[in-house]
C-alpha atoms as a PDB file:
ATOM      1  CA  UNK A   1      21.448 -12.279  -3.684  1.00  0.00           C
ATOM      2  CA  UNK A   2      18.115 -12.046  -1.227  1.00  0.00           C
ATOM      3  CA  UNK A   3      15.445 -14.050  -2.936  1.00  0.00           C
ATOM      4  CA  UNK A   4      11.819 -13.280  -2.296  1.00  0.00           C
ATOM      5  CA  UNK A   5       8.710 -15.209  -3.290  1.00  0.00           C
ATOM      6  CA  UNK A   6       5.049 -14.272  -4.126  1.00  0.00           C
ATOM      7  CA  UNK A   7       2.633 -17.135  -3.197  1.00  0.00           C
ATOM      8  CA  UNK A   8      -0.787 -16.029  -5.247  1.00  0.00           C
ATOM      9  CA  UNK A   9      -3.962 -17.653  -3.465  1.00  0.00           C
ATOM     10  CA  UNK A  10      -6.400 -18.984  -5.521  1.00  0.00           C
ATOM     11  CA  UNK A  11      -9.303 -21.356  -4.934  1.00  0.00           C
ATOM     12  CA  UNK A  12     -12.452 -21.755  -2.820  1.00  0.00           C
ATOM     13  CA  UNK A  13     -10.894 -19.240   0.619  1.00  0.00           C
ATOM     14  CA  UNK A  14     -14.664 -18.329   1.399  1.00  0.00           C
ATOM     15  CA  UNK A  15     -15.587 -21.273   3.370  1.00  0.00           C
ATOM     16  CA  UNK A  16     -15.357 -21.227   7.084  1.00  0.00           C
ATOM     17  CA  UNK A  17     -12.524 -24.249   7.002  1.00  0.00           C
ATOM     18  CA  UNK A  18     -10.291 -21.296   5.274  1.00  0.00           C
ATOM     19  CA  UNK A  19     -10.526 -18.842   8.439  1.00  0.00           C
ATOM     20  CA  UNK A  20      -6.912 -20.776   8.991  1.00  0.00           C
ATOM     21  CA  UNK A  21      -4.384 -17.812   8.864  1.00  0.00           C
ATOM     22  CA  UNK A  22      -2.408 -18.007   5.788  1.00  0.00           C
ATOM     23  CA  UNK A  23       0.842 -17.135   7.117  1.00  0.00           C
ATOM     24  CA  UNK A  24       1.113 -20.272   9.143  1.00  0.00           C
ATOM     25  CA  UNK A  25      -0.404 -22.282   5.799  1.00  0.00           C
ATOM     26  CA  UNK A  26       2.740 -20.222   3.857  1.00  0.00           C
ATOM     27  CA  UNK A  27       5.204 -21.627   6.437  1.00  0.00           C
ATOM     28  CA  UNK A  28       4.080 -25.171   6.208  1.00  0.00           C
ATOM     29  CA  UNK A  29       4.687 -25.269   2.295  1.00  0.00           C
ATOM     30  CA  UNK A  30       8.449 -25.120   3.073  1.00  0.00           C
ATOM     31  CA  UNK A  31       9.296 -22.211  -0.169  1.00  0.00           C
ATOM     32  CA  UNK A  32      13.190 -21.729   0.197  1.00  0.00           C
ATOM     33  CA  UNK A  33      13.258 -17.996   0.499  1.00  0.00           C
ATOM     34  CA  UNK A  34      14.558 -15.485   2.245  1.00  0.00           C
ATOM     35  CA  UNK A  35      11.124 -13.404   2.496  1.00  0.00           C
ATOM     36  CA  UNK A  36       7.371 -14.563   1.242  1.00  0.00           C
ATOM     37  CA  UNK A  37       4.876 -12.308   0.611  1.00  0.00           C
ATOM     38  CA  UNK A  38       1.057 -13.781  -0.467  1.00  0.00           C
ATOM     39  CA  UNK A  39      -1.661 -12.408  -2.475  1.00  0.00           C
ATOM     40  CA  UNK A  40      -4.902 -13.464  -1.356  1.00  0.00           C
ATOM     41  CA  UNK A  41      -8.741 -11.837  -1.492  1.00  0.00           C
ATOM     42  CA  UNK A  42      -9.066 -11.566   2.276  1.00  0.00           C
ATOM     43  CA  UNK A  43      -5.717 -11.159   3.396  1.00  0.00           C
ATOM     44  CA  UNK A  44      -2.115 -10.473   2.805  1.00  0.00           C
ATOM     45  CA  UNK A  45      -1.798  -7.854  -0.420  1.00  0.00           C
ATOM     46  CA  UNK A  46      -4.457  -7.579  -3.002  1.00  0.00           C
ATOM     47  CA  UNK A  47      -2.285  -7.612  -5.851  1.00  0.00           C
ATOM     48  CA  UNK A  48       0.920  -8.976  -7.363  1.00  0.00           C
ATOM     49  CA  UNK A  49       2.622  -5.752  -7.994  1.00  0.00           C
ATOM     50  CA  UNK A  50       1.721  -4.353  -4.184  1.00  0.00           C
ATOM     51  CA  UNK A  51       3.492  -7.703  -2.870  1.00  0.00           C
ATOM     52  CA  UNK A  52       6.286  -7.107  -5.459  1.00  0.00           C
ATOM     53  CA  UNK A  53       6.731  -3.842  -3.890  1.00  0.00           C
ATOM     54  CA  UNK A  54       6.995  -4.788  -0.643  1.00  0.00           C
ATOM     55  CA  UNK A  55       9.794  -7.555  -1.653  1.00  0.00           C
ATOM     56  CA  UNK A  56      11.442  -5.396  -3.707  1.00  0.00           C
ATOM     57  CA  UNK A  57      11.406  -2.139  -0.576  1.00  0.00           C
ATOM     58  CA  UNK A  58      12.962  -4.911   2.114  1.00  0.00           C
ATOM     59  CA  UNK A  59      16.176  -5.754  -0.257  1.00  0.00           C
ATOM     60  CA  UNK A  60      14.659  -9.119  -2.390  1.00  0.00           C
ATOM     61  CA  UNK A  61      16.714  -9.221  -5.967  1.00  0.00           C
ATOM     62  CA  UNK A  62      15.572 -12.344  -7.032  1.00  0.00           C
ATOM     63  CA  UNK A  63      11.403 -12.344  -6.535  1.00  0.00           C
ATOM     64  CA  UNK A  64       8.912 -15.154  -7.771  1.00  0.00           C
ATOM     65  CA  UNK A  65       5.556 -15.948  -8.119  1.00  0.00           C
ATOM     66  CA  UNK A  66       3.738 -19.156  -6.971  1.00  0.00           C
ATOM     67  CA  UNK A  67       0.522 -20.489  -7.670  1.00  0.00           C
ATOM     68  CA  UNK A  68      -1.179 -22.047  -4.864  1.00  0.00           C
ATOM     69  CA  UNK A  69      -4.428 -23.258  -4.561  1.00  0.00           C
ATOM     70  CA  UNK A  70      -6.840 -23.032  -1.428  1.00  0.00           C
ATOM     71  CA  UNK A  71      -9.056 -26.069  -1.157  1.00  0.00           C
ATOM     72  CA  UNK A  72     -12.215 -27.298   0.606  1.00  0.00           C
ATOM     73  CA  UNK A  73     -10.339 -28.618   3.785  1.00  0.00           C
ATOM     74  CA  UNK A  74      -8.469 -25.213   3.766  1.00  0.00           C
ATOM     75  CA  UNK A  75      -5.321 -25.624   3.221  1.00  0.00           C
ATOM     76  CA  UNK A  76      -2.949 -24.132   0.633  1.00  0.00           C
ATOM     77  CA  UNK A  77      -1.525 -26.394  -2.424  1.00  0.00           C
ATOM     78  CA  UNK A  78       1.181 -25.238  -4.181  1.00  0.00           C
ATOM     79  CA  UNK A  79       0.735 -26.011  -8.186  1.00  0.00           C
ATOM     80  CA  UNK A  80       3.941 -26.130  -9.082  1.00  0.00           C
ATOM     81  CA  UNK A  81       3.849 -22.787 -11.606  1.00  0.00           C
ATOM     82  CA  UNK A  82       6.649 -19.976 -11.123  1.00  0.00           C
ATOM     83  CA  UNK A  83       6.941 -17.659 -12.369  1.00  0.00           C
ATOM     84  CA  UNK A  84      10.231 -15.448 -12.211  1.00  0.00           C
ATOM     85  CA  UNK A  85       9.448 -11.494 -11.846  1.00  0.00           C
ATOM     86  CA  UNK A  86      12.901 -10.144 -11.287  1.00  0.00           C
ATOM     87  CA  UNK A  87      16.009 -10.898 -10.558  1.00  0.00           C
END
């Protein structure tokens, strides 16, 4: 069973230190998946249920949500909520 996560971006990502593109901050946090997806104001998908979507389209059964957290040095923090969507 594919397994996809959701990594949902909160926090201060309007500074300048935050220009870092998420995607590379996504890979550093090491999430055991086959696929992530991230929901963020200024990039990646806007909302949960458009990233769910696109996990769901590309074959993911088992999808999650994780809260990370953008801070003042710009990088992401992951919180340590999941949430379990489907699967």
């Amino acid at each position: 069973m594919k397994t996809g996560v959701i990594v949902y971006v909160v926090g201060d990502d309007d500074n300048a230190k935050a220009s870092v593109e998420f995607e590379a901050q996504v890979d550093k946090l090491e999430i055991e998946a086959d696929r992530v997806e991230w929901v963020s104001r200024h990039s990646g998908h806007f909302s949960v249920s458009d990233a769910w979507w696109s996990l769901t389209t590309k074959g993911m059964q088992r999808i999650y949500c994780m809260l990370a957290e953008s801070t003042a040095a710009g990088r992401l923090q992951l919180t340590g909520r999941v949430l379990r969507l489907s699967g």
